[in-house]
Protein backbone atom coordinates (compact mmCIF):
# COMPACT_ATOMS: atom_id res chain seq x y z
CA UNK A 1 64.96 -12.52 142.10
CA UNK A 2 64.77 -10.98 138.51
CA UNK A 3 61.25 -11.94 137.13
CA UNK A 4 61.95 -13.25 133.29
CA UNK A 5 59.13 -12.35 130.90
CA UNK A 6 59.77 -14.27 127.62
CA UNK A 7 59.67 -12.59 124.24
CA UNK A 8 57.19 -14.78 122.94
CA UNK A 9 55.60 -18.93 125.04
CA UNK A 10 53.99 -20.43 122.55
CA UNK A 11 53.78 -23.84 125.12
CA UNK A 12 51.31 -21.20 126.83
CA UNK A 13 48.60 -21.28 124.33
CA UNK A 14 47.05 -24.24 126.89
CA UNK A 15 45.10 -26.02 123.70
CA UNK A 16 46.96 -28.86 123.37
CA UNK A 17 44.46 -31.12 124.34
CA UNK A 18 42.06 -29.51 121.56
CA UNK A 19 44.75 -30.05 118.86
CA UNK A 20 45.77 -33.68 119.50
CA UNK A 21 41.86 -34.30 118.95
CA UNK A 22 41.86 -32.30 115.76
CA UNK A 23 45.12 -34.07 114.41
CA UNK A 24 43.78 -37.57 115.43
CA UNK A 25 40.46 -36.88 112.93
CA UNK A 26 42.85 -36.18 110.30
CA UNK A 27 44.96 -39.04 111.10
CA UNK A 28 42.22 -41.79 111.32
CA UNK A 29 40.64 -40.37 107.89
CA UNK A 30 43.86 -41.17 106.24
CA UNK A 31 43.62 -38.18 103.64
CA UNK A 32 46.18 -35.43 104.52
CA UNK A 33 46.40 -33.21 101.71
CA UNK A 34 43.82 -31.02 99.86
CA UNK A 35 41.16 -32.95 101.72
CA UNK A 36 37.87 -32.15 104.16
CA UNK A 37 39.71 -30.35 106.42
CA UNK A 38 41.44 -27.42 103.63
CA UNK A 39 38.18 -27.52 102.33
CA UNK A 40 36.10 -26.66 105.16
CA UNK A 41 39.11 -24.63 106.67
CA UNK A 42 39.09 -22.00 103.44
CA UNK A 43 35.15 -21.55 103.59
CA UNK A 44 35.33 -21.05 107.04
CA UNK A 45 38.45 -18.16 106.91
CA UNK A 46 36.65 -16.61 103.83
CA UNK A 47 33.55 -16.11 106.16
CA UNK A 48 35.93 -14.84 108.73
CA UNK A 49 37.29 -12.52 106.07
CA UNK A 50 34.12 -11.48 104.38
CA UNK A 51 35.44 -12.70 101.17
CA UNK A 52 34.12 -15.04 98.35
CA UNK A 53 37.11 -17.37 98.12
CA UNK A 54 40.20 -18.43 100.39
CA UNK A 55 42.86 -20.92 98.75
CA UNK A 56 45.52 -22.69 100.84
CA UNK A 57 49.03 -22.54 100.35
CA UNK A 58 52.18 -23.89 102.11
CA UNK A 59 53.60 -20.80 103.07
CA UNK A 60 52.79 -16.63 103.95
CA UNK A 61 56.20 -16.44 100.63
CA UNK A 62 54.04 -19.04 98.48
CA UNK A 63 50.61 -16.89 98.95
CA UNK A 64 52.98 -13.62 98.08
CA UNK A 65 54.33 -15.35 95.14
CA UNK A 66 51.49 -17.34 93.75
CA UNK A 67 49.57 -13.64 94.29
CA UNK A 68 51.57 -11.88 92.15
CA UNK A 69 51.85 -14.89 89.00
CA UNK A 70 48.13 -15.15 89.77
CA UNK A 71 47.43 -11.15 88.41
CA UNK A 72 50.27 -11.97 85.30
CA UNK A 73 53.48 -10.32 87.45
CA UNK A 74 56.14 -11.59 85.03
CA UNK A 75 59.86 -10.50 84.34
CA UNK A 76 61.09 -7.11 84.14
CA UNK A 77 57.88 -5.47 85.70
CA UNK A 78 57.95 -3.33 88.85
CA UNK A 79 55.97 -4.23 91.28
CA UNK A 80 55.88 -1.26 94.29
CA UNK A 81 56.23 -2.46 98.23
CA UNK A 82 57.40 -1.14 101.23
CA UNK A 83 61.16 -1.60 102.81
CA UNK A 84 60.23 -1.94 106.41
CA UNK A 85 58.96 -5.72 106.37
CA UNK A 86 61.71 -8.21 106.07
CA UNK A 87 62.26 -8.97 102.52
CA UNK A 88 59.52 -11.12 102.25
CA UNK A 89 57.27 -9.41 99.51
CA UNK A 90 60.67 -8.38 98.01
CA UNK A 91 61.69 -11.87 97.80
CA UNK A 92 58.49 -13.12 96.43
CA UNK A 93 58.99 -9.96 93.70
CA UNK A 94 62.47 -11.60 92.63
CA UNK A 95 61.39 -14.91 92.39
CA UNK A 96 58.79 -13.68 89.45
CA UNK A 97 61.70 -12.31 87.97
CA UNK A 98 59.56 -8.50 89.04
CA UNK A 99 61.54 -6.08 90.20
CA UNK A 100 60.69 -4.22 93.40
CA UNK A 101 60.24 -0.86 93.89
CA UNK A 102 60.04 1.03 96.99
CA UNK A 103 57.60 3.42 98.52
CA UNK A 104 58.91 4.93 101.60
CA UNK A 105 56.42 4.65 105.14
CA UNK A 106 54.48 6.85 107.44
CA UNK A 107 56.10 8.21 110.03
CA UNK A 108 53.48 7.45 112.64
CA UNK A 109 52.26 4.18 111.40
CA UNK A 110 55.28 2.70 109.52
CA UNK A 111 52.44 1.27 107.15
CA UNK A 112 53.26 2.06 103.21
CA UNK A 113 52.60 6.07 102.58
CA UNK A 114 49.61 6.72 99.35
CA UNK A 115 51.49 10.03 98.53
CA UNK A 116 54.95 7.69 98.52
CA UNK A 117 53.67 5.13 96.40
CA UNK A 118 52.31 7.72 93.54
CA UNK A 119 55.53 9.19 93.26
CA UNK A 120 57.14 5.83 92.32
CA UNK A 121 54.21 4.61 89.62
CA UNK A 122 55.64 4.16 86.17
CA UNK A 123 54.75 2.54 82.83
CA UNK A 124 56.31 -0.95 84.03
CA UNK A 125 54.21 -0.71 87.15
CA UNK A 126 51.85 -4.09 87.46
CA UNK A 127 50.86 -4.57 90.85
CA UNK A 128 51.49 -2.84 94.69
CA UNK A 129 51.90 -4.90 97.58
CA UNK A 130 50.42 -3.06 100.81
CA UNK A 131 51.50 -4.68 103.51
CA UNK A 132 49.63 -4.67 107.52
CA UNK A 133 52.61 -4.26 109.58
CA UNK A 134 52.60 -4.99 113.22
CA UNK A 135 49.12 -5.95 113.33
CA UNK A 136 48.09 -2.32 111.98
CA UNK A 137 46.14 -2.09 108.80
CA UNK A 138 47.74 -0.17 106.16
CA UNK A 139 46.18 2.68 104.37
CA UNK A 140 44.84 0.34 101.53
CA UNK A 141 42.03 2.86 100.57
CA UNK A 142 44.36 5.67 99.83
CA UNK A 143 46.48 3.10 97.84
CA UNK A 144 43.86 1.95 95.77
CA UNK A 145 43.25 5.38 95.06
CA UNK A 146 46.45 6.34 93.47
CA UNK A 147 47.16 2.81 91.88
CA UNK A 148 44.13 3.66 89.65
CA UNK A 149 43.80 0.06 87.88
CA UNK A 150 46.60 -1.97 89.13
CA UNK A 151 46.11 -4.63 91.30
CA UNK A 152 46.75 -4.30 95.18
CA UNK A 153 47.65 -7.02 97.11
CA UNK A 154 47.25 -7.17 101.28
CA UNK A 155 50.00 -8.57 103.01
CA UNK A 156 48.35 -9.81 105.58
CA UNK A 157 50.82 -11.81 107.59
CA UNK A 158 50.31 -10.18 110.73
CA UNK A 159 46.81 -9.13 110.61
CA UNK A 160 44.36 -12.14 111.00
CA UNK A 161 41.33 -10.09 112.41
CA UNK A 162 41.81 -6.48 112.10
CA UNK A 163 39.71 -4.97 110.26
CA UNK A 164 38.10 -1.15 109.91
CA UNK A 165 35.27 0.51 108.23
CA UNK A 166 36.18 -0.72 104.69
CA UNK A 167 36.10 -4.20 105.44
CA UNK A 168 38.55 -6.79 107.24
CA UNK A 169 42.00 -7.80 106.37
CA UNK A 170 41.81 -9.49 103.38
CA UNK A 171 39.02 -8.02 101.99
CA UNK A 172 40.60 -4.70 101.24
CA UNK A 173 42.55 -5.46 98.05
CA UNK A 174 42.73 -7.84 94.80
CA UNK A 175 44.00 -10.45 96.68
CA UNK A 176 45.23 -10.76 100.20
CA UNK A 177 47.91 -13.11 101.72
CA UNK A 178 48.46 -14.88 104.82
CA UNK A 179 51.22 -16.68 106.67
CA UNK A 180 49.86 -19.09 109.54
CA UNK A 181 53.61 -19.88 110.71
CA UNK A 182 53.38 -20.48 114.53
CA UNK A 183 53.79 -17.29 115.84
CA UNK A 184 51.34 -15.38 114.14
CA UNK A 185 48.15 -14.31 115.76
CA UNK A 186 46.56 -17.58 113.90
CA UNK A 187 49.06 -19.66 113.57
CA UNK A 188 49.65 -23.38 113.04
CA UNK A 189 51.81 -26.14 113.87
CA UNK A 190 54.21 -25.74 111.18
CA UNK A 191 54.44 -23.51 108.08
CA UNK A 192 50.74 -22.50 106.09
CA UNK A 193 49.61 -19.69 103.80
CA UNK A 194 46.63 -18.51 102.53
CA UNK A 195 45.28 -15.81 99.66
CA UNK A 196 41.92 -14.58 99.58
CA UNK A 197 39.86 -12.54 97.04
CA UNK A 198 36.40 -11.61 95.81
CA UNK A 199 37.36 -12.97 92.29
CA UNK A 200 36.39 -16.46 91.00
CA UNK A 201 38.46 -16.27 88.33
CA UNK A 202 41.81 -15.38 90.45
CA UNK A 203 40.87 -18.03 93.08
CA UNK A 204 40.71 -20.55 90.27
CA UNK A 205 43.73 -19.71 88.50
CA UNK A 206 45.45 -19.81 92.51
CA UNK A 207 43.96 -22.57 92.58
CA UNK A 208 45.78 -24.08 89.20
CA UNK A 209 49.10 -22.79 90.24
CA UNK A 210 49.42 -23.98 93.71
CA UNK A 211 49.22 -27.87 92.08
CA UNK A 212 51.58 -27.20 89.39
CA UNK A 213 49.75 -25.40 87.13
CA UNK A 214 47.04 -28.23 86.77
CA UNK A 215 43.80 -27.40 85.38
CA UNK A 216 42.70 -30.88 85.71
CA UNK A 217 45.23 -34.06 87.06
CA UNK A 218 48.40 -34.45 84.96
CA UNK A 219 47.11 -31.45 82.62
CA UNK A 220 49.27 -28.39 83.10
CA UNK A 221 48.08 -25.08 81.23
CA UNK A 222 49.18 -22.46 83.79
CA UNK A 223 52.43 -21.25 83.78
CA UNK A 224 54.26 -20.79 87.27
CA UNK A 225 52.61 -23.49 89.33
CA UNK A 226 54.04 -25.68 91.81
CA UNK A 227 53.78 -27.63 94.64
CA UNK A 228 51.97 -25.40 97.35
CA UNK A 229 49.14 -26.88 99.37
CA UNK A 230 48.40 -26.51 102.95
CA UNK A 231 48.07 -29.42 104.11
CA UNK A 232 45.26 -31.31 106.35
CA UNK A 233 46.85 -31.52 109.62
CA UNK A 234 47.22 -27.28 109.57
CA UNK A 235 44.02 -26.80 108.47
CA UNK A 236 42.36 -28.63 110.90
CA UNK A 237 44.67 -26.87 113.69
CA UNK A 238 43.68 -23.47 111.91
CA UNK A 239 39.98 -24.63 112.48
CA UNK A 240 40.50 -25.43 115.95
CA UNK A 241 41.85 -21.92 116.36
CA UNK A 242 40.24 -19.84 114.10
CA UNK A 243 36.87 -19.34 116.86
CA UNK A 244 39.00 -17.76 119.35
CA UNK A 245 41.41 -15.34 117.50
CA UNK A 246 38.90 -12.80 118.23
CA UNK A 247 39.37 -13.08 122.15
CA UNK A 248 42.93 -13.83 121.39
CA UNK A 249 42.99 -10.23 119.43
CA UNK A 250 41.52 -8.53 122.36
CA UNK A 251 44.46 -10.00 125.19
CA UNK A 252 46.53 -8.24 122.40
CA UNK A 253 45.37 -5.12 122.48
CA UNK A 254 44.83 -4.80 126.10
CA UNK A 255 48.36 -5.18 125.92
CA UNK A 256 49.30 -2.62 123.50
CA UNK A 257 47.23 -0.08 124.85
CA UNK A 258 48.75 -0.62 128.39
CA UNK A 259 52.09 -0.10 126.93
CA UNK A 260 50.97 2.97 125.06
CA UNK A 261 48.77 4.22 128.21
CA UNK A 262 52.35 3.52 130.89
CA UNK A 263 55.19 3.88 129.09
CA UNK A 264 56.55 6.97 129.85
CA UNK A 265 60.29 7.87 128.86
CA UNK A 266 62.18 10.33 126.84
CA UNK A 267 63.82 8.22 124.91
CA UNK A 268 61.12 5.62 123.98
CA UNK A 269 58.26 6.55 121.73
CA UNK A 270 55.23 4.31 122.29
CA UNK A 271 53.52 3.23 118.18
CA UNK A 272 49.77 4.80 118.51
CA UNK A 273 47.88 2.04 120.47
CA UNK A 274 45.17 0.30 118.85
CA UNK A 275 41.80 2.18 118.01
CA UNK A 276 38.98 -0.25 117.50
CA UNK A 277 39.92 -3.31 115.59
CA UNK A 278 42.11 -1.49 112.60
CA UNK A 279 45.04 -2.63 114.91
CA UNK A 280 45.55 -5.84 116.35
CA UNK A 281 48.81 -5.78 117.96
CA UNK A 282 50.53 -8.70 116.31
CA UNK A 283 53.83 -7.17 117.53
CA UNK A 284 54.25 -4.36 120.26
CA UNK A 285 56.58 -1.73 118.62
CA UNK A 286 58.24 1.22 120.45
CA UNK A 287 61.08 3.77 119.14
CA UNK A 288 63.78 4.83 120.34
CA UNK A 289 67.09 6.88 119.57
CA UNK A 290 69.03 4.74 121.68
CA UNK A 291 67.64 1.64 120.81
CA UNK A 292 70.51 -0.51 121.44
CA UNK A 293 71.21 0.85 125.07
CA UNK A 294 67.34 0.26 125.41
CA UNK A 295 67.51 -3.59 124.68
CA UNK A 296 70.57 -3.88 126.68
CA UNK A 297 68.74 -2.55 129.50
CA UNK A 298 65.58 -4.87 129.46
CA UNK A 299 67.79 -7.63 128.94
CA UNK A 300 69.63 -6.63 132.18
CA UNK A 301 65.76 -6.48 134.09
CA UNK A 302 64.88 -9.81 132.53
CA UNK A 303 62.51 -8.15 129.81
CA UNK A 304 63.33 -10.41 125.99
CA UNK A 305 62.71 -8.22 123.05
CA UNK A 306 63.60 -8.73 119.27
CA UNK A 307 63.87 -5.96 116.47
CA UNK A 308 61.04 -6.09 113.69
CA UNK A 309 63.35 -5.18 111.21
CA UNK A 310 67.17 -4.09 111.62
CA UNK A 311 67.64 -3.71 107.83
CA UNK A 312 65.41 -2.37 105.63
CA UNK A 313 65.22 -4.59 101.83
CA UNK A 314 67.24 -2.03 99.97
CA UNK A 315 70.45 -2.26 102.06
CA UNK A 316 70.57 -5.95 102.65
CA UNK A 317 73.31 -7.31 100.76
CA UNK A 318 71.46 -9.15 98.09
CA UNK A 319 69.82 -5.60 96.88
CA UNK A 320 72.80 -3.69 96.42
CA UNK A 321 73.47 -3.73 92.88
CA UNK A 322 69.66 -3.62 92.63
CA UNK A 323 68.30 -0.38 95.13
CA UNK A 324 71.91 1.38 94.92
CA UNK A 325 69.61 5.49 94.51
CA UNK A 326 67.06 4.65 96.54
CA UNK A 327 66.02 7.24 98.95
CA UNK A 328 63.93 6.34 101.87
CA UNK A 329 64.65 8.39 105.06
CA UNK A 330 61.25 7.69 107.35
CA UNK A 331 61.66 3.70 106.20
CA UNK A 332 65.68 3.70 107.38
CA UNK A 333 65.42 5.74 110.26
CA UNK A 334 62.40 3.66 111.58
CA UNK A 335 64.66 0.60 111.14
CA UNK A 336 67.18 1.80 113.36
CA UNK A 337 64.93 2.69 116.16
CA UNK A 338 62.27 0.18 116.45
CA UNK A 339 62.14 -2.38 119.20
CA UNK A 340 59.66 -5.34 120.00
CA UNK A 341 58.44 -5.31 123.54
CA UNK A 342 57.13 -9.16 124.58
CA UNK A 343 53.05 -9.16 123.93
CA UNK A 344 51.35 -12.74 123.71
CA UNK A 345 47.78 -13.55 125.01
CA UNK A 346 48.97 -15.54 127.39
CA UNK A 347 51.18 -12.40 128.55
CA UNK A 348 50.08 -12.41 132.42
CA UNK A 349 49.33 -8.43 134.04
CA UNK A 350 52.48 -8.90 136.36
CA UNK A 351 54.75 -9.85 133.27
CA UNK A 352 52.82 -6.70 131.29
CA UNK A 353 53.54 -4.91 134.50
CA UNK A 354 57.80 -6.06 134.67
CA UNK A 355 57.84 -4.63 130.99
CA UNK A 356 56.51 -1.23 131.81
CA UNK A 357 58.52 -0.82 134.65
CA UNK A 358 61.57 -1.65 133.32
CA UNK A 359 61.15 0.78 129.98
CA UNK A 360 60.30 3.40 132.78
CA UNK A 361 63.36 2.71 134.96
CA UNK A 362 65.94 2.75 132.07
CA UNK A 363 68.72 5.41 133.29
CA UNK A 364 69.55 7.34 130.34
């Protein structure tokens, strides 16, 4: 019998019990939005952070979006991001009316390339979104450094808890943004979204534009503002969680570096495993030139994998009139080699064990 290891269990997690107590206190308080719990959830994730200020949001998009109006991102500026991520800062870059402009990746990291970004800087330039892909901090230092004034923003989505000799993940930057959507490495019940920063003045103006631009109730004087608020039931699941995402972390990269130690193929290249904490394994990333055949093959040995991300933002459909000269070879080639392998804590050695086997036993 063919041993099935899942892509992702999230019925694994084995907190349940923990949660239903944390969503009864919210339920028999009767206040479910912008309440005790958000409160005491964003002091406690600033702490985590090492930051002066964390503001809830509904969503990882809302915290990109509300970043960039936050910092003055208005129409017709460019705003430089990476390709390689899934549309999602892109998206948040329309909806400013911004227009995005790509720097192409490292090849060994697929993180956003310093030397790529300063050869797209212009005049119109207003802000760069690094983003932490995989788990794997991004060069934000080397950013900084060639964006001069600008603001840089950490897109944090899949990087709750890494953090390197500069500081953690969303201390690195301007601002930094979270997603807490289920399957991230914190992640909540629903949808969630946080940005953090070391500025009172940018918390408070996030602060105005996720309630509709409110500066006090019924009062709007900041432009852009809407309707964003993560509400009391996530935050007191984040809370719940938040304590053990560092052990959570670790199961992580136990199981990256097993993958990275194991693996051994021609035709699969392993992503460099984690080194200290600057890489927390959100998602566990090989190439390969044959990628399809690859994925074909696990399916076949009862491995589930996913692709983390088929199309890079300038060739999806809705950026073709937009990106039609843009030239980014290490961003589309990684694109059409990447694969997800299945890494979860709850990942057991024997299912860790299936995976290896089978990427060793592929006939090519």
């Amino acid at each position: 019998m063919i041993l099935r290891v899942p892509f992702n269990d999230l019925s694994r997690a084995g907190d349940a019990a923990d949660l239903t107590e944390a969503i009864r206190r919210v339920l028999d308080r009767g206040h479910f939005v912008l309440g005790p719990e958000g409160a005491a959830f964003e002091q406690e994730f600033a702490a985590f952070c090492g930051v002066g200020h964390c503001v809830g949001v509904a969503s990882g998009s809302d915290a990109l979006e509300l970043a960039l109006r936050a910092v003055g991102v208005g129409p017709d500026d460019e705003i430089v991001t990476v390709a390689n991520a899934s549309m999602y800062s892109t998206l948040a870059i329309l909806a400013c009316g911004a227009r995005p402009v790509y720097a192409d990746v490292d090849e060994a990291t697929l993180t956003m390339a310093p030397a790529a970004v300063a050869r797209v800087l212009s005049g119109r330039t207003r802000a760069v979104i690094a983003t932490h892909l995989y788990g794997r901090l991004a060069d934000v230092a080397g950013v900084r450094a060639v964006a001069g004034q600008l603001p840089v923003i950490e897109d944090c989505a899949q990087a709750h808890g890494a953090r390197n000799e500069q500081g953690a993940a969303g201390a690195l930057a301007t601002l930094a943004c979270f997603s807490f959507y289920p399957t991230k490495n914190l992640g909540a019940v629903g949808d969630g979204g946080a940005v953090t920063t070391g500025d009172p003045a940018l918390a408070a103006r996030l602060r105005a534009l996720r309630q509709y631009g409110w500066q006090q109730k019924y009062r709007v004087t900041v432009p852009g503002g809407r309707n964003s608020r993560l509400d009391e039931v996530q935050a007191a699941v984040l809370r719940q969680r938040l304590p053990q995402l560092p052990a959570r972390n670790r199961a992580r990269q136990a199981i990256g570096r097993a993958y990275a130690e194991r693996i051994r193929h021609a035709h699969i290249r392993v992503m460099p495993p984690p080194r200290g904490d600057e890489h927390i394994v959100h998602l566990a990333v090989v190439r390969s030139d044959r990628r399809d055949d690859l994925r074909a093959h696990l399916e076949r040995a009862g491995v589930m994998t996913d692709v983390h991300y088929p199309v890079p933002d300038h060739r999806q459909p809705v950026m073709l009139d937009r990106a039609r000269d843009v030239a980014l070879p290490v961003t589309e080639r990684a694109c059409e080699e990447v694969l997800t392998l299945p890494c979860f804590p709850e990942l057991s050695a024997a299912e860790v064990d299936h995976v290896i086997a089978a990427c060793n036993a592929w006939p090519v």
